[in-house]
Protein backbone atom coordinates (compact mmCIF):
# COMPACT_ATOMS: atom_id res chain seq x y z
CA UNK A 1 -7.10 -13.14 7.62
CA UNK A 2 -3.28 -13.30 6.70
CA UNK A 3 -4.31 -16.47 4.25
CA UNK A 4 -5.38 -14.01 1.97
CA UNK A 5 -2.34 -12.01 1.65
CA UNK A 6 0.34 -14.33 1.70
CA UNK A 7 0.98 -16.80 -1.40
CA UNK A 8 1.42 -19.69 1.28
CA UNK A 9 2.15 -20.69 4.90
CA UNK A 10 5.65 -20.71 4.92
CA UNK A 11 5.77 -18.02 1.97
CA UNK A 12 8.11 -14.76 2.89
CA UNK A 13 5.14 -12.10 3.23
CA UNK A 14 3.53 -14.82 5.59
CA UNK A 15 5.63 -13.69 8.38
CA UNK A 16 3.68 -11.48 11.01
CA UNK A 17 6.08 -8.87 10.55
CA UNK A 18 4.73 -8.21 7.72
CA UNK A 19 1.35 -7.31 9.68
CA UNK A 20 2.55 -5.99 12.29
CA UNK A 21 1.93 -2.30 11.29
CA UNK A 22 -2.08 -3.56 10.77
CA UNK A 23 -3.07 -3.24 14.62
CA UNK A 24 0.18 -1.47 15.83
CA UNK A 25 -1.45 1.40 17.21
CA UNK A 26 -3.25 -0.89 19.54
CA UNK A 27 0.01 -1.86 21.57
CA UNK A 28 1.58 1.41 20.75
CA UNK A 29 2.17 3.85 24.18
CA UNK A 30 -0.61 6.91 24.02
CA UNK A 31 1.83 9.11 24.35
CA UNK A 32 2.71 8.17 21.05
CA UNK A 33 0.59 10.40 18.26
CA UNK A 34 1.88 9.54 14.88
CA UNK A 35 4.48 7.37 13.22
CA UNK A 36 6.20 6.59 9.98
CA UNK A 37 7.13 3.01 9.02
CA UNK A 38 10.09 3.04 6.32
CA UNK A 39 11.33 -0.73 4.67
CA UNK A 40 14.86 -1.26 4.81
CA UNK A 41 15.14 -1.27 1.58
CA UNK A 42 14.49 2.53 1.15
CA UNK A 43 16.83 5.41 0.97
CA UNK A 44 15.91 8.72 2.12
CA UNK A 45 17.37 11.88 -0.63
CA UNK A 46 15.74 14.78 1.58
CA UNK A 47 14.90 15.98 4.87
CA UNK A 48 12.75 13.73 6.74
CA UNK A 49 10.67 16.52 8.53
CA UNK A 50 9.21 16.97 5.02
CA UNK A 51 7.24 13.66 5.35
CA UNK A 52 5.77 14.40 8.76
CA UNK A 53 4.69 17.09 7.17
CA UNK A 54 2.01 15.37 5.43
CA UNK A 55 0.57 14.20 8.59
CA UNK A 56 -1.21 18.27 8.48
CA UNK A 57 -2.79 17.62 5.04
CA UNK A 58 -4.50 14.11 6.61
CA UNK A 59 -8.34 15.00 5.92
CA UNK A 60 -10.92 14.70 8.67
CA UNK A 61 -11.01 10.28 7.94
CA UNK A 62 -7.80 9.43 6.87
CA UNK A 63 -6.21 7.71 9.72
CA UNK A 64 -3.22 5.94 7.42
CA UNK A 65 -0.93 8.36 4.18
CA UNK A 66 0.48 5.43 1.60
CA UNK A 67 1.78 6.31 -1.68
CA UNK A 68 0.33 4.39 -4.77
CA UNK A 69 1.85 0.68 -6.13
CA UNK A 70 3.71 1.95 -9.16
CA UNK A 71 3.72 -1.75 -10.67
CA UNK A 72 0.64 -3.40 -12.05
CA UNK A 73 0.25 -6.09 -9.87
CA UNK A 74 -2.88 -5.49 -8.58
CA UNK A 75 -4.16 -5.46 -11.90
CA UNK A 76 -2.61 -9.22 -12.21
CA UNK A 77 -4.01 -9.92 -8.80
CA UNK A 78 -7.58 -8.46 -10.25
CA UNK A 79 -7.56 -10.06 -13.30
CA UNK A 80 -10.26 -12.26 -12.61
CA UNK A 81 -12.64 -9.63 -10.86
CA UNK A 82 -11.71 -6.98 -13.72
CA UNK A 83 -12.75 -9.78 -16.73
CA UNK A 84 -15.84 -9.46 -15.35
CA UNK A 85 -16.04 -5.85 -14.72
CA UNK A 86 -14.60 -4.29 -17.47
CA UNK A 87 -14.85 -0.15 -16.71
CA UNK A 88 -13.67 -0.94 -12.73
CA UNK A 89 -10.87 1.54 -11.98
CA UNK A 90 -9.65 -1.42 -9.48
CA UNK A 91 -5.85 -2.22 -10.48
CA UNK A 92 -5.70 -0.02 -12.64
CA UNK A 93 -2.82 2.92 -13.55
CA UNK A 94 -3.10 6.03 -11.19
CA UNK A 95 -4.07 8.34 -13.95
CA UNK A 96 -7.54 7.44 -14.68
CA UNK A 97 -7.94 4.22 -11.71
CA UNK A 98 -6.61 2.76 -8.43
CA UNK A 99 -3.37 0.83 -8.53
CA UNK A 100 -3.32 -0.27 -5.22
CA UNK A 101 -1.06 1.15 -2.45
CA UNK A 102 2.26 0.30 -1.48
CA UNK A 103 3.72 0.04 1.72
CA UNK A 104 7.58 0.67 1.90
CA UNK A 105 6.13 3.79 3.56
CA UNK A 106 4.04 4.31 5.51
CA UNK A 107 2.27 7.41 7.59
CA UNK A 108 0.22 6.50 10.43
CA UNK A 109 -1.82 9.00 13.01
CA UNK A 110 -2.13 6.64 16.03
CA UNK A 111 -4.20 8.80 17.74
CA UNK A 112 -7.41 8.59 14.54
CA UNK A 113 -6.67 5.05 14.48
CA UNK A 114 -7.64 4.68 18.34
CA UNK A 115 -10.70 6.46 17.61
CA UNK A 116 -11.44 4.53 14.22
CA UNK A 117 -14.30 2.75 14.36
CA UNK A 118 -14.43 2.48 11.07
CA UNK A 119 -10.56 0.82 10.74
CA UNK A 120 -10.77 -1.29 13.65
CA UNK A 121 -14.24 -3.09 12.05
CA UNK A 122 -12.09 -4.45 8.81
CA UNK A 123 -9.71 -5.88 11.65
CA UNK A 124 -11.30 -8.79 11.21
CA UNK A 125 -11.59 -12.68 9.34
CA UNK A 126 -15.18 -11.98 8.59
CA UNK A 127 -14.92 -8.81 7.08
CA UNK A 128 -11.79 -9.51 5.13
CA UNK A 129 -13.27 -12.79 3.65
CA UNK A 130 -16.15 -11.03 2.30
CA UNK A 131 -14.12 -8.55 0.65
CA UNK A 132 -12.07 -11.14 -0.52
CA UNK A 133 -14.29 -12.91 -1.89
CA UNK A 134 -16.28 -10.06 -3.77
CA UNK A 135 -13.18 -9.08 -5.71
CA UNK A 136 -11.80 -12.65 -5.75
CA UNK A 137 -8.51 -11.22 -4.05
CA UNK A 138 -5.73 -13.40 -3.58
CA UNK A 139 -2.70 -11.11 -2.83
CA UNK A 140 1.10 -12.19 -1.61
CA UNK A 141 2.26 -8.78 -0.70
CA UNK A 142 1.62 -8.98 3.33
CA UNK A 143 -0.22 -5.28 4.90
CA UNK A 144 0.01 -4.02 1.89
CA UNK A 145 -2.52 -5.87 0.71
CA UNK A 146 -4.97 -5.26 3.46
CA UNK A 147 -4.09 -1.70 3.00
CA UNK A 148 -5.47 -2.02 -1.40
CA UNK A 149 -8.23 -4.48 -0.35
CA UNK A 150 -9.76 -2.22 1.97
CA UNK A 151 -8.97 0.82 -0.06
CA UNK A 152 -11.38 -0.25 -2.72
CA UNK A 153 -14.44 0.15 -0.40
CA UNK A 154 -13.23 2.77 2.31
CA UNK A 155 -10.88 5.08 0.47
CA UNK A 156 -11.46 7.96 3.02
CA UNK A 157 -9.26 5.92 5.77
CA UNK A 158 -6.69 6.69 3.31
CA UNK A 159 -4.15 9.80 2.25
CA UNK A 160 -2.55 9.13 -0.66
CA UNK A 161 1.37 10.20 -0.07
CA UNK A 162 2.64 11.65 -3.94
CA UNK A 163 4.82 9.17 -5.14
CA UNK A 164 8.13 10.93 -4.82
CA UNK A 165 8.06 9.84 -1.32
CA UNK A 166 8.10 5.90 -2.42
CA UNK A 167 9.99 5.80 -5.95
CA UNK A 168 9.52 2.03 -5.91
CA UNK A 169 12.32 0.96 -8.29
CA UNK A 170 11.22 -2.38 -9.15
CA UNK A 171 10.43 -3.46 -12.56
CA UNK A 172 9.54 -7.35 -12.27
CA UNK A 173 6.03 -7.17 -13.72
CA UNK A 174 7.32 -4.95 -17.35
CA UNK A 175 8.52 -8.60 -18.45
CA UNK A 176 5.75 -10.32 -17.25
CA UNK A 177 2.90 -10.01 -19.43
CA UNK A 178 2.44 -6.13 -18.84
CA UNK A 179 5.10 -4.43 -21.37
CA UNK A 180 2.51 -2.03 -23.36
CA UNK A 181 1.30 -0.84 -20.05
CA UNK A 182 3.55 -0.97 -17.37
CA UNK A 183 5.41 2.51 -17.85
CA UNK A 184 1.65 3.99 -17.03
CA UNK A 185 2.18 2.34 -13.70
CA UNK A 186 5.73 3.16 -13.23
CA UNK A 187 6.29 6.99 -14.13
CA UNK A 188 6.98 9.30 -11.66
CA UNK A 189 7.93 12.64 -12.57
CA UNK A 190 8.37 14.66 -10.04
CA UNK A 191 11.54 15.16 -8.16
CA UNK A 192 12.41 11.51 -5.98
CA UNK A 193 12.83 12.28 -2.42
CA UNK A 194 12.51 8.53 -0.88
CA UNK A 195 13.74 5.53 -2.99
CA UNK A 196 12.53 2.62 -2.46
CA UNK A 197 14.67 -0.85 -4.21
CA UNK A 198 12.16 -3.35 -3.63
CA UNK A 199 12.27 -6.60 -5.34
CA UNK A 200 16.06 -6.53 -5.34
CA UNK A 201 16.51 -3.44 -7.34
CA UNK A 202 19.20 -1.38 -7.07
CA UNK A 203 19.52 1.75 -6.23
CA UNK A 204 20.63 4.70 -8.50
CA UNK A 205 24.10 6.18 -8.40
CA UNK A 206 23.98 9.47 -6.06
């Protein structure tokens, strides 16, 4: 399954620990209920209790809260499966379409996940290489990427966190190909509350 989100064996995002957070409720204690992954490369600007507090707004199927990708990668990832679809909202800009999700943060009720059906069924090859292969998804960006994937057909496993709490900073893709549309991917207006310097961005001066 992990051939399929990583660019190679070998490649950085083809390290398990990047999929770790895929089946961690299963070894996770059941005393545990819920749990937030943060990357390393995030700073947090507010109180943290705010965050958990978006575990209450989880509707009755969402099992995992992810804010949207705020680059267009997906829709470079997509490109082949949106030339031949052109009106999909698949990779595209959150306005009008799906971007994809990101994962420098990451809500999880562990308790909805035990009791997923539904999630634990896409835990596997088979499933994954039929999706894959209906979309003609080859991603490099680890979880994540299961996370987007599986989005596209079972968007009710997912809340979407607003983007304040993952102001992804990186801006790789504007100079690649995707200047005239990359600031509808990027903009986030309201107030930042979790920054997130991914791709070796740096973070603003506080």
């Amino acid at each position: 399954m992990q051939a399929h989100f990583s660019a190679k064996p070998g490649a950085y995002y083809a390290d398990a620990l990047f999929f770790i957070s895929l089946a961690f409720y299963k070894a996770a204690p059941s005393t545990l209920k819920k749990i937030v992954f943060i990357d390393v490369d995030c700073k947090v600007v507010t109180d943290i209790r705010e965050l958990f507090l978006h575990f209450s707004q989880f509707q009755k199927d969402n099992v995992i809260g992810l804010t949207h990708e705020l680059t267009p990668v997906y829709r470079h990832v997509l490109h082949t499966y949106r030339a031949k679809h052109n009106n999909t909202p698949f990779g595209g800009p959150r306005k009008n379409g799906f971007p994809g999700f990101n994962s420098g943060v990451i809500l999880m009720d562990l308790d909805k996940l035990r009791s997923s059906v539904e999630y634990a069924s896409l835990l596997s090859k088979t499933v994954i290489d039929v999706l894959a292969a209906k979309y003609n998804f080859k991603g490099h960006l680890g979880d994540q990427d299961f996370f987007t994937l599986t989005g596209f057909e079972y968007p009710e496993l997912y809340y979407v966190l607003p983007c304040e709490w993952n102001r992804q900073l990186c801006r790789w893709w504007e100079h690649r190909g995707y200047e005239e549309v990359f600031e509808s991917y990027f903009e986030c207006s309201d107030k930042t509350k979790i920054y997130h310097a991914n791709c070796n961005s740096e973070f603003p001066d506080f």
